[in-house]
N, C-alpha and C. Protein backbone atom coordinates (compact mmCIF):
# COMPACT_ATOMS: atom_id res chain seq x y z
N UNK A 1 81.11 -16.92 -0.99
CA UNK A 1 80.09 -15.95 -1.39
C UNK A 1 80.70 -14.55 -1.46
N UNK A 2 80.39 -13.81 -2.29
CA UNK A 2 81.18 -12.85 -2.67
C UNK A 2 79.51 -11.69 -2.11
N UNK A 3 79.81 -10.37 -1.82
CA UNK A 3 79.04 -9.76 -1.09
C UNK A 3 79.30 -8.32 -1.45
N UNK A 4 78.00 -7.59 -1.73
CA UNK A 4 78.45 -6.33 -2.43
C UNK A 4 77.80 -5.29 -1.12
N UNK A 5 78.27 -4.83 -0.78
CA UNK A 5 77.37 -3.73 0.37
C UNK A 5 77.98 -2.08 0.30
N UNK A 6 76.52 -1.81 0.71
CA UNK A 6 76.90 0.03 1.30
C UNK A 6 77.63 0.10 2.43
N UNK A 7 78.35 1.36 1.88
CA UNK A 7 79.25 2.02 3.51
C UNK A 7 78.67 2.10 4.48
N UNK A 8 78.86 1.94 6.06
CA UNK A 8 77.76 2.16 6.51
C UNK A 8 78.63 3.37 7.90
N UNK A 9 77.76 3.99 8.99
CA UNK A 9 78.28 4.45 9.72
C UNK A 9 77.84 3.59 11.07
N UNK A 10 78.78 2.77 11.52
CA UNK A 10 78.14 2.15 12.94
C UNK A 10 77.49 1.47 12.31
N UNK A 11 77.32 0.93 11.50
CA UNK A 11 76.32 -0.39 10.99
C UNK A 11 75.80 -1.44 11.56
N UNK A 12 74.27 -1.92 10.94
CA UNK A 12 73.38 -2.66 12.05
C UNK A 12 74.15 -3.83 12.41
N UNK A 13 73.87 -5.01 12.99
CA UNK A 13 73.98 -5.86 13.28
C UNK A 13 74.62 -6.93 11.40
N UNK A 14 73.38 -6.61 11.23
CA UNK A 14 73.06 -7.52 9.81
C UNK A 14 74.01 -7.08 8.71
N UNK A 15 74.28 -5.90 8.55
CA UNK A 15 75.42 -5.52 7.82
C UNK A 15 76.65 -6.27 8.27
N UNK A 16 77.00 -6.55 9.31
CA UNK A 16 78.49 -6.71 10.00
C UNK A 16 78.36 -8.39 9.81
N UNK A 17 77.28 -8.70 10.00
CA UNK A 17 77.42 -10.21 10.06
C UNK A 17 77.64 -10.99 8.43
N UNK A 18 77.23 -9.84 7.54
CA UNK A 18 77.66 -10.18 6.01
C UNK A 18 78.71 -10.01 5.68
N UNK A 19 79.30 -9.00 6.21
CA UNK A 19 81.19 -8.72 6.40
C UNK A 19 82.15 -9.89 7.12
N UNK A 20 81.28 -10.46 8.18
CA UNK A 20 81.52 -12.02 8.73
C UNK A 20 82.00 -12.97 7.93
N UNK A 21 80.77 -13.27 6.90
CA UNK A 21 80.72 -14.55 6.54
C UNK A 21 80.88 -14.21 5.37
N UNK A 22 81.10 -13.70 4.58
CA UNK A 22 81.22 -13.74 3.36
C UNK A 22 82.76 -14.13 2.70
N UNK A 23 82.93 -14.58 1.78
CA UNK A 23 84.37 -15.12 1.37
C UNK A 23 85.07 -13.50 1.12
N UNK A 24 84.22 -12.50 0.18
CA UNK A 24 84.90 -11.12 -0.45
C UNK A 24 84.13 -10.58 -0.03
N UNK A 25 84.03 -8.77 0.21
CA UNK A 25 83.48 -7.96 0.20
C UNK A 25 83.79 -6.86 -0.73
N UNK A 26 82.44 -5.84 -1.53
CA UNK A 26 83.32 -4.90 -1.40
C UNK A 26 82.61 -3.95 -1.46
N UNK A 27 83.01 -2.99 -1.02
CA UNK A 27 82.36 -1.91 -0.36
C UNK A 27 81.82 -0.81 -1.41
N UNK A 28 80.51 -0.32 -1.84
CA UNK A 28 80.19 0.56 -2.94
C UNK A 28 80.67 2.11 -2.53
N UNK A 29 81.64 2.55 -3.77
CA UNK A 29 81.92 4.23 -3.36
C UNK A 29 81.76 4.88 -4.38
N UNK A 30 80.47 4.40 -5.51
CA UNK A 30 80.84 4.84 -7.02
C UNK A 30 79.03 5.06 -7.19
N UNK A 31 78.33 4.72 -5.85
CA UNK A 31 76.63 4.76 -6.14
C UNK A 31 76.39 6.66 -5.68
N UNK A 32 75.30 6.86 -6.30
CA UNK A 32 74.79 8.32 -5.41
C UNK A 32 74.06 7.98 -4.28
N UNK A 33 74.59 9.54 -3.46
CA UNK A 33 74.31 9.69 -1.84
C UNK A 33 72.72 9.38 -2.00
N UNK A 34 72.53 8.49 -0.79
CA UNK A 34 70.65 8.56 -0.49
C UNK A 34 70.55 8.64 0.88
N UNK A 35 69.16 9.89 1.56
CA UNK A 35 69.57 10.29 2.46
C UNK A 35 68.68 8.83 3.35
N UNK A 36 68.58 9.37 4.76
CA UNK A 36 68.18 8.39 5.31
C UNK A 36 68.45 6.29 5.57
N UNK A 37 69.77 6.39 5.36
CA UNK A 37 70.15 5.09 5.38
C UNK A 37 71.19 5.03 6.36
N UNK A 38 71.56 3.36 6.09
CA UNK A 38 73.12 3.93 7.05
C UNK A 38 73.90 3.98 6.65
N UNK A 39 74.09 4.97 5.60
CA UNK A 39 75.00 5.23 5.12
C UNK A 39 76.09 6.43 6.19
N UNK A 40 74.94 7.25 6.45
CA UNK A 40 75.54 8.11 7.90
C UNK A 40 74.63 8.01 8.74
N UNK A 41 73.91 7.49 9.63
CA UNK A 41 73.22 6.79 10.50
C UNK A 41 73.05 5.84 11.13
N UNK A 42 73.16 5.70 11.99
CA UNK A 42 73.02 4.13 13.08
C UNK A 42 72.13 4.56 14.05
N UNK A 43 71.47 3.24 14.55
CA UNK A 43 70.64 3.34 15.41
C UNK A 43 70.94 2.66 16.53
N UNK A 44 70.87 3.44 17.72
CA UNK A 44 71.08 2.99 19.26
C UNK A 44 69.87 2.56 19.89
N UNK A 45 69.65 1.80 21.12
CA UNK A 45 69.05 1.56 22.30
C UNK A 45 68.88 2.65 23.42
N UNK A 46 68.15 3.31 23.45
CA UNK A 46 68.50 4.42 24.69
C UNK A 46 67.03 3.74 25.71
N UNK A 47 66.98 4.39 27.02
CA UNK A 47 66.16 4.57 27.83
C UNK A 47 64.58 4.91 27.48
N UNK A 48 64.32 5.47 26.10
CA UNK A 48 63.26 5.75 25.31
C UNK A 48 62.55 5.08 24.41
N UNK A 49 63.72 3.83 24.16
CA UNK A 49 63.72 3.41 22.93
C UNK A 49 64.88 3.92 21.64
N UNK A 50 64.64 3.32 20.52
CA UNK A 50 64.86 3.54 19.72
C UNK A 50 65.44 4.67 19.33
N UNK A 51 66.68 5.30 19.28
CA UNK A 51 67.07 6.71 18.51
C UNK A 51 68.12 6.42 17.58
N UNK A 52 67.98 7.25 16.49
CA UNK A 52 68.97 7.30 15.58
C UNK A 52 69.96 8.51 15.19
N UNK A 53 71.37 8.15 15.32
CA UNK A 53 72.17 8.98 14.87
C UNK A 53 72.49 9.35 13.56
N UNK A 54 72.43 10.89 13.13
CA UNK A 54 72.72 10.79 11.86
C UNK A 54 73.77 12.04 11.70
N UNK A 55 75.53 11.34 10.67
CA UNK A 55 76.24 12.28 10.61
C UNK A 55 75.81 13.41 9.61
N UNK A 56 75.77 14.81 10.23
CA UNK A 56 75.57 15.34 9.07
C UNK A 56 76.49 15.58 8.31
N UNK A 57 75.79 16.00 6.47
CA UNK A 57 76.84 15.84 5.24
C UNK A 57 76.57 17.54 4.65
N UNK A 58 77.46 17.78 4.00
CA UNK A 58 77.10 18.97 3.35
C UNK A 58 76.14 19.30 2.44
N UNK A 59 75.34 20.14 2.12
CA UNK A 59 74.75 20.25 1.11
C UNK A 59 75.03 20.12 -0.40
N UNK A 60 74.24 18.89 -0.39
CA UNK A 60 74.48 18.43 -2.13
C UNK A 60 73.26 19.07 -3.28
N UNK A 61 73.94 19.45 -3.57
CA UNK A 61 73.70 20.46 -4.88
C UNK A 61 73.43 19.63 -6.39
N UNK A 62 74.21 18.58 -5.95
CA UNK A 62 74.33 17.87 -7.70
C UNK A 62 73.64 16.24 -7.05
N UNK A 63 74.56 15.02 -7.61
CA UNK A 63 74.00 13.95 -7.56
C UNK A 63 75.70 13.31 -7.25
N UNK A 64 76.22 13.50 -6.29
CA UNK A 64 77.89 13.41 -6.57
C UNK A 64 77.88 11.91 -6.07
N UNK A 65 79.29 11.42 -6.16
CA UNK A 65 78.96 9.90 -5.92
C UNK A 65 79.22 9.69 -4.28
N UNK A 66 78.99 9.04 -3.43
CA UNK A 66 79.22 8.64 -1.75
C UNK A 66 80.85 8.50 -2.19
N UNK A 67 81.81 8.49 -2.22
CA UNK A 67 83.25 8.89 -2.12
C UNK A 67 83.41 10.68 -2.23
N UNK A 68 82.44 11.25 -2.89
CA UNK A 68 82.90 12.72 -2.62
C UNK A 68 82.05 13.07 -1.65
N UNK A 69 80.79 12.86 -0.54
CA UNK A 69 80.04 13.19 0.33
C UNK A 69 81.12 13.58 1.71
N UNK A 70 81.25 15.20 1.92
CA UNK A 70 82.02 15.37 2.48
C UNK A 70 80.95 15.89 3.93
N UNK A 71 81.79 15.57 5.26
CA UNK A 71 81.29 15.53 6.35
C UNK A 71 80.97 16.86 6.70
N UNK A 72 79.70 17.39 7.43
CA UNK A 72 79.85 18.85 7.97
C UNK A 72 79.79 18.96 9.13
N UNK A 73 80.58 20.07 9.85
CA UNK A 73 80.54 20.41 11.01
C UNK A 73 79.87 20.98 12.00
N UNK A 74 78.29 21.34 11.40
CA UNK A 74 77.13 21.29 11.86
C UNK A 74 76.42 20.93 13.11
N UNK A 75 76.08 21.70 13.99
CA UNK A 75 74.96 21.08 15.05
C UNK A 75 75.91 20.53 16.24
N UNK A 76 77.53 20.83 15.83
CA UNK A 76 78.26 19.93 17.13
C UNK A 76 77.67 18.39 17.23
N UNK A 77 77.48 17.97 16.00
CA UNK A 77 77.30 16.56 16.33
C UNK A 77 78.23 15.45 16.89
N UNK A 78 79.20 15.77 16.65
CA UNK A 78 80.25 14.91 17.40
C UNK A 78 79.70 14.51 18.98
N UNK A 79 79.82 15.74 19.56
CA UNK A 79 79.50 15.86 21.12
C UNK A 79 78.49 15.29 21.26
N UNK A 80 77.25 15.17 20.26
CA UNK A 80 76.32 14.81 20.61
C UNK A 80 76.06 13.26 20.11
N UNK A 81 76.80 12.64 19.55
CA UNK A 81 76.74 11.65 19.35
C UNK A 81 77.37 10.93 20.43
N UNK A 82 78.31 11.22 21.22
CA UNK A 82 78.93 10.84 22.01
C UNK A 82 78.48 10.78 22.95
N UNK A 83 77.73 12.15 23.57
CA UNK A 83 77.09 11.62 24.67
C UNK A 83 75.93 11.19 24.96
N UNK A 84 75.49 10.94 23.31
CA UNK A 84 73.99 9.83 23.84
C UNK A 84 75.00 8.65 23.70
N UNK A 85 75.92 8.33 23.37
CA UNK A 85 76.54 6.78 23.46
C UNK A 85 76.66 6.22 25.09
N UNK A 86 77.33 7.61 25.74
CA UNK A 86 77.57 7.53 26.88
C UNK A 86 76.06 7.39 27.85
N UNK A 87 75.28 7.98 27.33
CA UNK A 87 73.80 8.03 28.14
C UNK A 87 73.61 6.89 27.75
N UNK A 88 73.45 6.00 26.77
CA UNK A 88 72.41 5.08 26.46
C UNK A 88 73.24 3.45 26.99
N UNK A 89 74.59 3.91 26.80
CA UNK A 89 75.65 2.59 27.44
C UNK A 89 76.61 2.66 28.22
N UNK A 90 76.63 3.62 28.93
CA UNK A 90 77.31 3.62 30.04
C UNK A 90 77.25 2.73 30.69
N UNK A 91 75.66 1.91 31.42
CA UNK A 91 75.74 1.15 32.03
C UNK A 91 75.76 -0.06 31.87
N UNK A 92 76.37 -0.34 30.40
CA UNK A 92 76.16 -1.41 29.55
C UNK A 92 77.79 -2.54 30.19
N UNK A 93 77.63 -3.76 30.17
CA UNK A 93 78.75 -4.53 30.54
C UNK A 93 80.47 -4.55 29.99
N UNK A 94 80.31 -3.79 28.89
CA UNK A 94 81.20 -3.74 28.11
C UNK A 94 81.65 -2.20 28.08
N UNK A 95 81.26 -1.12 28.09
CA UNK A 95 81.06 0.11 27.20
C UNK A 95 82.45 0.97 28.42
N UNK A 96 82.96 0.73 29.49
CA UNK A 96 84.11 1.10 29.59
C UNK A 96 85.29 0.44 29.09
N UNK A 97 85.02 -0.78 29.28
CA UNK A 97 86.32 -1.58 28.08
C UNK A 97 86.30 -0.87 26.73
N UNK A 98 85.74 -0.61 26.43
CA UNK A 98 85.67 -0.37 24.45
C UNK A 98 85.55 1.44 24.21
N UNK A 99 85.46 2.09 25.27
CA UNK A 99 85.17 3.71 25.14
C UNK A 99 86.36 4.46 24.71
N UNK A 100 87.51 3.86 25.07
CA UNK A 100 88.94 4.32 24.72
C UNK A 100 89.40 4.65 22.79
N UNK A 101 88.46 3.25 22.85
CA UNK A 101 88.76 2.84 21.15
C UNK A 101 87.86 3.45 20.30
N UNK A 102 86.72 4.02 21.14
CA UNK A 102 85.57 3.95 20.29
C UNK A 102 85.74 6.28 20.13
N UNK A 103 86.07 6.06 21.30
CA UNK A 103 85.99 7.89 21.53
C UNK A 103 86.98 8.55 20.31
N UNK A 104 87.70 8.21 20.11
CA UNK A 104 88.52 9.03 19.02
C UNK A 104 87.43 9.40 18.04
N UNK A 105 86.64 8.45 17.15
CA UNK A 105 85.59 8.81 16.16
C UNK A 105 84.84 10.04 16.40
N UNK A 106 84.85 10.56 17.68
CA UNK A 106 83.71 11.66 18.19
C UNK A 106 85.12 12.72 18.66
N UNK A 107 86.27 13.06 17.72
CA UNK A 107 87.19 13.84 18.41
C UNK A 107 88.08 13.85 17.63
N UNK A 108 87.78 13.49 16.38
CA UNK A 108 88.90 13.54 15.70
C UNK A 108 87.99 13.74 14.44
N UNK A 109 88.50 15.05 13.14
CA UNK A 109 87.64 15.29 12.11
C UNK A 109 87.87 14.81 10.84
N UNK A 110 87.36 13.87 10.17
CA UNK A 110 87.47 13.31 8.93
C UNK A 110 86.87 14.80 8.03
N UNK A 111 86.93 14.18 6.54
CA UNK A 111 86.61 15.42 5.71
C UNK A 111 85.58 14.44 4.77
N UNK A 112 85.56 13.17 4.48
CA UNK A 112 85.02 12.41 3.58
C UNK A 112 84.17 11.29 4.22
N UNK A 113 82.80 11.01 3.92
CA UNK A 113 81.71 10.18 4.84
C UNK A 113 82.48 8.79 4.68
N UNK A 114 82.76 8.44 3.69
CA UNK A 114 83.50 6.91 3.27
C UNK A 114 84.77 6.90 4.36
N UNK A 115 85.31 7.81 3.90
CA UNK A 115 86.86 7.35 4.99
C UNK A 115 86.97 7.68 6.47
N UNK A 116 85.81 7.78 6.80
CA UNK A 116 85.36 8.14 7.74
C UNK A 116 84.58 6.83 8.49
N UNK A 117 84.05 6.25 7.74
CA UNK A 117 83.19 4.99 7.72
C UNK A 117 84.17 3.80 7.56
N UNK A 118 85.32 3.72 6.66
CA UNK A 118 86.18 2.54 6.85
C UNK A 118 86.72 2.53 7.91
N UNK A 119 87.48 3.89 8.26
CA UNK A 119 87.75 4.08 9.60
C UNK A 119 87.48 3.20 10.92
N UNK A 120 86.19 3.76 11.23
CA UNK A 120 84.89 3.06 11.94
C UNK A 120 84.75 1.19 11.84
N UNK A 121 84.92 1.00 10.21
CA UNK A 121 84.70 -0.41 9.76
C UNK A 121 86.31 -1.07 10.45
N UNK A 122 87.03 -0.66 10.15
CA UNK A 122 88.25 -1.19 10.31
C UNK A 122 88.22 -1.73 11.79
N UNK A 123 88.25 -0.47 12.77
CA UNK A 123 88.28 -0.27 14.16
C UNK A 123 87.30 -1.33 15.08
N UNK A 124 86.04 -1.49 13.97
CA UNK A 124 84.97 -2.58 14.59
C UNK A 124 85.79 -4.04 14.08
N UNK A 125 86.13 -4.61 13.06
CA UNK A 125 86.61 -5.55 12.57
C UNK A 125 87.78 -6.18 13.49
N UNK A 126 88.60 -5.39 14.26
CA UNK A 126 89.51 -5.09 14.81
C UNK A 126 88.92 -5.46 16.49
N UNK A 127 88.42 -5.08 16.45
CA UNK A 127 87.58 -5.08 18.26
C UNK A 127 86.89 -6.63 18.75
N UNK A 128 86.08 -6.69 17.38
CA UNK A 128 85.13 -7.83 17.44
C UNK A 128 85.94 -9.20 17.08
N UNK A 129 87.13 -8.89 16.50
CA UNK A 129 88.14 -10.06 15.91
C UNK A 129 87.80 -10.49 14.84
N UNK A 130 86.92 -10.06 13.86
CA UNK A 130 87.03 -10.37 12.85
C UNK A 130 87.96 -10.03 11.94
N UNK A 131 88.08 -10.93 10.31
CA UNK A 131 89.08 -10.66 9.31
C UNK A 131 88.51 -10.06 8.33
N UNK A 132 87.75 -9.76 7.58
CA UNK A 132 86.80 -9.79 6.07
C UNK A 132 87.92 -9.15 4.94
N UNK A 133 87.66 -10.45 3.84
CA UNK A 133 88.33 -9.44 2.96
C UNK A 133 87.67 -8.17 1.91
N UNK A 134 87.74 -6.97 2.00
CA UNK A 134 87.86 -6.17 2.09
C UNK A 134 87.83 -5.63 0.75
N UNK A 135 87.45 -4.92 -0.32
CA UNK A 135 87.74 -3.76 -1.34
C UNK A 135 86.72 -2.80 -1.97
N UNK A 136 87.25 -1.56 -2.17
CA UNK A 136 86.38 -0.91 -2.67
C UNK A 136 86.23 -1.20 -4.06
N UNK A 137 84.50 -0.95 -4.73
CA UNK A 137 84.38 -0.92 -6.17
C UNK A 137 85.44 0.08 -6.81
N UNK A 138 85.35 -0.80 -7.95
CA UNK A 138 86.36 0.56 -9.02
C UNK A 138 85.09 0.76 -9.82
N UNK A 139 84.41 0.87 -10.04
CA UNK A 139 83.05 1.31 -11.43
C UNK A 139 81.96 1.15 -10.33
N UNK A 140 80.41 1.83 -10.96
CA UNK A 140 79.60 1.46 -10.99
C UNK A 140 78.57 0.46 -11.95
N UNK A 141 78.48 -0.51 -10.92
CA UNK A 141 77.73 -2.02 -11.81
C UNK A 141 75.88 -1.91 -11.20
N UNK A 142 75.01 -1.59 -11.90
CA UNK A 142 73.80 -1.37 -11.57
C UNK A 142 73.49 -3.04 -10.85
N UNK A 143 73.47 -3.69 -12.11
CA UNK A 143 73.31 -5.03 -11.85
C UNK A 143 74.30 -6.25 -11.50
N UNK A 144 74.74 -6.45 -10.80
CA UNK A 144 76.04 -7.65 -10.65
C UNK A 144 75.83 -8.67 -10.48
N UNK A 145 76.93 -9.18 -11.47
CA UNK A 145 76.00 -10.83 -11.69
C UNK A 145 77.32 -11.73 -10.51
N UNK A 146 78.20 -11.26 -10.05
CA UNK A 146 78.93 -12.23 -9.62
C UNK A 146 78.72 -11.99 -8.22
N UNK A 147 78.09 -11.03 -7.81
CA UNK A 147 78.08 -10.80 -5.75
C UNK A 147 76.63 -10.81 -5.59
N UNK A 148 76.20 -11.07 -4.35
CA UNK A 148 75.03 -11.05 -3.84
C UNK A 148 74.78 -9.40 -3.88
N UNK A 149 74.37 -8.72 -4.04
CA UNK A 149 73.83 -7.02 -4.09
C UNK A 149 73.23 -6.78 -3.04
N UNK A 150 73.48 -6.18 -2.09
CA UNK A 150 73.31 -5.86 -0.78
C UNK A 150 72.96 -4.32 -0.24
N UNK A 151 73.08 -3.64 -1.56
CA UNK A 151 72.96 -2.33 -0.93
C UNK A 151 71.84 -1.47 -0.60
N UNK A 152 70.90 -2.31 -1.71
CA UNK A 152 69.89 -1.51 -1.02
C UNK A 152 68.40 -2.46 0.00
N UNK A 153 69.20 -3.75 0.15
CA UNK A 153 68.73 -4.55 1.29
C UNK A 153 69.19 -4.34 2.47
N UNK A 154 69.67 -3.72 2.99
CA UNK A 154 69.98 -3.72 4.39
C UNK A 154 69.69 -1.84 4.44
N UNK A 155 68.52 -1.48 5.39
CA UNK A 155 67.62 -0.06 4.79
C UNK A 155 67.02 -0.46 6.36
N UNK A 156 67.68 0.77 7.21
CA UNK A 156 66.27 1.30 8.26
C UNK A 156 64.75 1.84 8.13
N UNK A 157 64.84 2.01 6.51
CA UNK A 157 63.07 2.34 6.55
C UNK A 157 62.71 1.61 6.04
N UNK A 158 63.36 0.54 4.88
CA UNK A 158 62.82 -0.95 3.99
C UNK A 158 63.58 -1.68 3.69
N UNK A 159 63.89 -2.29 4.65
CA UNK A 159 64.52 -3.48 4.95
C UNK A 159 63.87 -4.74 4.19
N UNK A 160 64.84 -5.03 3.26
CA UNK A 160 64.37 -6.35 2.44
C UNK A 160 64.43 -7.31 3.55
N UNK A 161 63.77 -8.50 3.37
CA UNK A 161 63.66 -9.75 3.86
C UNK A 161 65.07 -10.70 3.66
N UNK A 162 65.39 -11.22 4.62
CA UNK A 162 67.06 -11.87 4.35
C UNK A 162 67.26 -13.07 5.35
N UNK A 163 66.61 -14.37 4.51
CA UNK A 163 66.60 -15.55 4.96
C UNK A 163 68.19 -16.25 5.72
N UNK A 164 68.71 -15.19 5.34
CA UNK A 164 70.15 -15.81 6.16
C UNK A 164 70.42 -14.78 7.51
N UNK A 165 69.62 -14.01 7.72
CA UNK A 165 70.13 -13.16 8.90
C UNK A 165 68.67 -13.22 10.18
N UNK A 166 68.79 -13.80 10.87
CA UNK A 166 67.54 -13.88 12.11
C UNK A 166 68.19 -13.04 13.25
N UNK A 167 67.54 -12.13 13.81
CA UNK A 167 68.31 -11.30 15.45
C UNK A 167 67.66 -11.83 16.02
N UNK A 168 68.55 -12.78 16.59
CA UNK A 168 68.47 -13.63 17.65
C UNK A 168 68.83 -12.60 19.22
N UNK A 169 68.07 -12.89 20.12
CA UNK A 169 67.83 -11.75 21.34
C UNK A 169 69.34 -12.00 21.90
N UNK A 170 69.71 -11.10 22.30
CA UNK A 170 71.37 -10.50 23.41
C UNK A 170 70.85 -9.97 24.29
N UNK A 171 71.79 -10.04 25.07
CA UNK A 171 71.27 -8.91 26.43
C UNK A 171 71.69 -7.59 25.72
N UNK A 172 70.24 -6.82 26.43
CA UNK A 172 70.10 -5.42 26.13
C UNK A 172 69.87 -4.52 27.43
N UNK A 173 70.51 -3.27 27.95
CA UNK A 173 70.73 -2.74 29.19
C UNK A 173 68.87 -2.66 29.41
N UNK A 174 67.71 -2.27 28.05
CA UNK A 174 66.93 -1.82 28.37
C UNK A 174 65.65 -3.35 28.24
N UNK A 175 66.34 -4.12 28.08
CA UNK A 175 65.04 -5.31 27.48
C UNK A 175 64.34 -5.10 28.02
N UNK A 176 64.56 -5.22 29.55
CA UNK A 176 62.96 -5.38 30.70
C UNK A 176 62.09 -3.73 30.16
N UNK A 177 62.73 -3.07 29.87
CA UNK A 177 61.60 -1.76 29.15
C UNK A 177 60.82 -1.45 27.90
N UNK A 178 61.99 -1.92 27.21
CA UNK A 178 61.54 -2.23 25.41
C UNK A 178 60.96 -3.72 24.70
N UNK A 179 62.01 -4.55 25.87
CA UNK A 179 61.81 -5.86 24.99
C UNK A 179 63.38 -5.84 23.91
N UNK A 180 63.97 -7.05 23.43
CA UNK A 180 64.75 -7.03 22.61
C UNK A 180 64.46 -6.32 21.36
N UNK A 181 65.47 -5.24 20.94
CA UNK A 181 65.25 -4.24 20.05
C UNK A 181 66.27 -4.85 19.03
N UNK A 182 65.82 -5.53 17.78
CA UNK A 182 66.80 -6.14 16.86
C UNK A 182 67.29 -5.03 15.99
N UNK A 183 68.46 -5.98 15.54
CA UNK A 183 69.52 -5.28 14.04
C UNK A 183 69.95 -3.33 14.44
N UNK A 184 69.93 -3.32 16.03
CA UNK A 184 70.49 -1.73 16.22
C UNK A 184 72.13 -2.13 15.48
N UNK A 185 73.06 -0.88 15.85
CA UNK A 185 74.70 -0.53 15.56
C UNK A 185 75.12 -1.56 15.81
N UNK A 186 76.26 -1.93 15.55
CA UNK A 186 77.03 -2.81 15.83
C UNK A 186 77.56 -2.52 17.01
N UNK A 187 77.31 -1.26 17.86
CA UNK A 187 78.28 -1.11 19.06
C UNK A 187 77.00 -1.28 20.00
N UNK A 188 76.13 -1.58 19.39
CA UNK A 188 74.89 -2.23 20.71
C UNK A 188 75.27 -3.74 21.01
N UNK A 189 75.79 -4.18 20.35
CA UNK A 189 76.37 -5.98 20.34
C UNK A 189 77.48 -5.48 20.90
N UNK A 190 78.33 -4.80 20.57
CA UNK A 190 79.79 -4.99 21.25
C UNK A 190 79.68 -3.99 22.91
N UNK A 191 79.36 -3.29 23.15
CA UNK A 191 78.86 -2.51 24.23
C UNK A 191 77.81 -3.84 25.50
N UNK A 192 77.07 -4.52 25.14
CA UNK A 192 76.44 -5.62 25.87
C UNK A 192 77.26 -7.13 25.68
N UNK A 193 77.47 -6.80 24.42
CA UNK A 193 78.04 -8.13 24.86
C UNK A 193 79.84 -8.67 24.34
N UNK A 194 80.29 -7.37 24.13
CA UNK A 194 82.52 -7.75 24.30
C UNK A 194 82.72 -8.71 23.86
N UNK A 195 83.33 -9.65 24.07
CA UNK A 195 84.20 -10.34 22.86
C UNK A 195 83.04 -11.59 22.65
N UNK A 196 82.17 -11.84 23.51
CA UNK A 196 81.18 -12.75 22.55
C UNK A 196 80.54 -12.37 21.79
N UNK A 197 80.87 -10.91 20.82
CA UNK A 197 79.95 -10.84 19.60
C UNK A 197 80.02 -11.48 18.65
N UNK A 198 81.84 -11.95 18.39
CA UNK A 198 82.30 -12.83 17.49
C UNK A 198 81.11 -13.54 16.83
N UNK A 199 80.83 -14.39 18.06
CA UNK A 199 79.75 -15.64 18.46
C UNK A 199 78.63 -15.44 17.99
N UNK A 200 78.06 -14.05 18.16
CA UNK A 200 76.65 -13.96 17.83
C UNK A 200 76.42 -13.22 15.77
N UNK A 201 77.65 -13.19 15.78
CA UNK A 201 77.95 -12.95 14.31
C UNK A 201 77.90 -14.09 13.40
């Protein structure tokens, strides 16, 4: 199965598990920026519930494509992404094993949301032991007849329906408060549960 998806930042669960199983991937860098996705956003588990991180991007002026969406340095988000990671999984089973690998992203400055995001993709692929093969589009294809089209199904505010992906419950630091909170970051699976995410992928 060949698999067409958006960049994502920290991507849900369901994104990563299509990067899993799929024979090809390849990654869209030729669509226009749309705000509110995860394209620069992931969503964590905290003590509250539900919060979402979002990197900020510079002000777009035109309609430029997600390969020129350049990162801004705004709001000290770094710091602050980091230390709700640290607030929300610190006490998580995993989250000192994996903080070494994971902290550079919050300390080191990319200039471009994409290479910034393979980055990230690589580093998770790498952690979790997975292989996926891997490429970016060269064109934009509205309609593609040879990959499953994925990009604008996997959406924190409208999430298509996707008979191949069920979130099946993991341990979560907060269940007994929230209840299992499905399809958060991918570093909510690897933070609770370390090298058996493989498994739950």
């Amino acid at each position: 199965m060949q698999v067409l998806l958006s960049t994502t930042y920290f991507g849900p669960v369901q994104w990563y598990q299509k990067l899993h199983r799929a024979d090809h991937v390849m990654i869209e860098q030729w669509e226009s920026f749309q705000k509110q996705t995860y394209r620069n956003r992931c969503m964590i588990a905290t003590t509250n519930g539900v919060q979402a991180l979002t990197v900020p991007v510079e002000r777009i002026t035109s309609a430029p494509t997600i390969k020129d969406i350049r990162i801004s340095d705004h709001g000290n988000w770094r710091h602050l992404h980091w230390m709700a990671l640290q607030s929300a999984y610190g006490e998580s089973p995993f989250f000192e094993y994996y903080q070494d690998d994971i902290r550079p992203f919050f300390e080191q400055r990319w200039q471009y949301l994409l290479d910034f995001n393979e980055a990230i993709r690589e580093k998770m692929c790498e952690l979790i032991d997975i292989q996926p093969q891997v490429e970016l589009t060269t064109d934009f294809v509205a309609e593609p007849e040879a990959q499953t089209d994925l990009r604008a199904a996997i959406n924190p505010k409208h999430p298509v329906p996707d008979d191949l992906f069920t979130a099946k419950p993991y341990y979560q630091v907060y269940a007994s408060k929230h209840g299992f909170l499905p399809n958060l970051s991918v570093l909510d699976l690897l933070f609770n549960m370390g090298p058996e995410s493989i498994y739950y992928l």
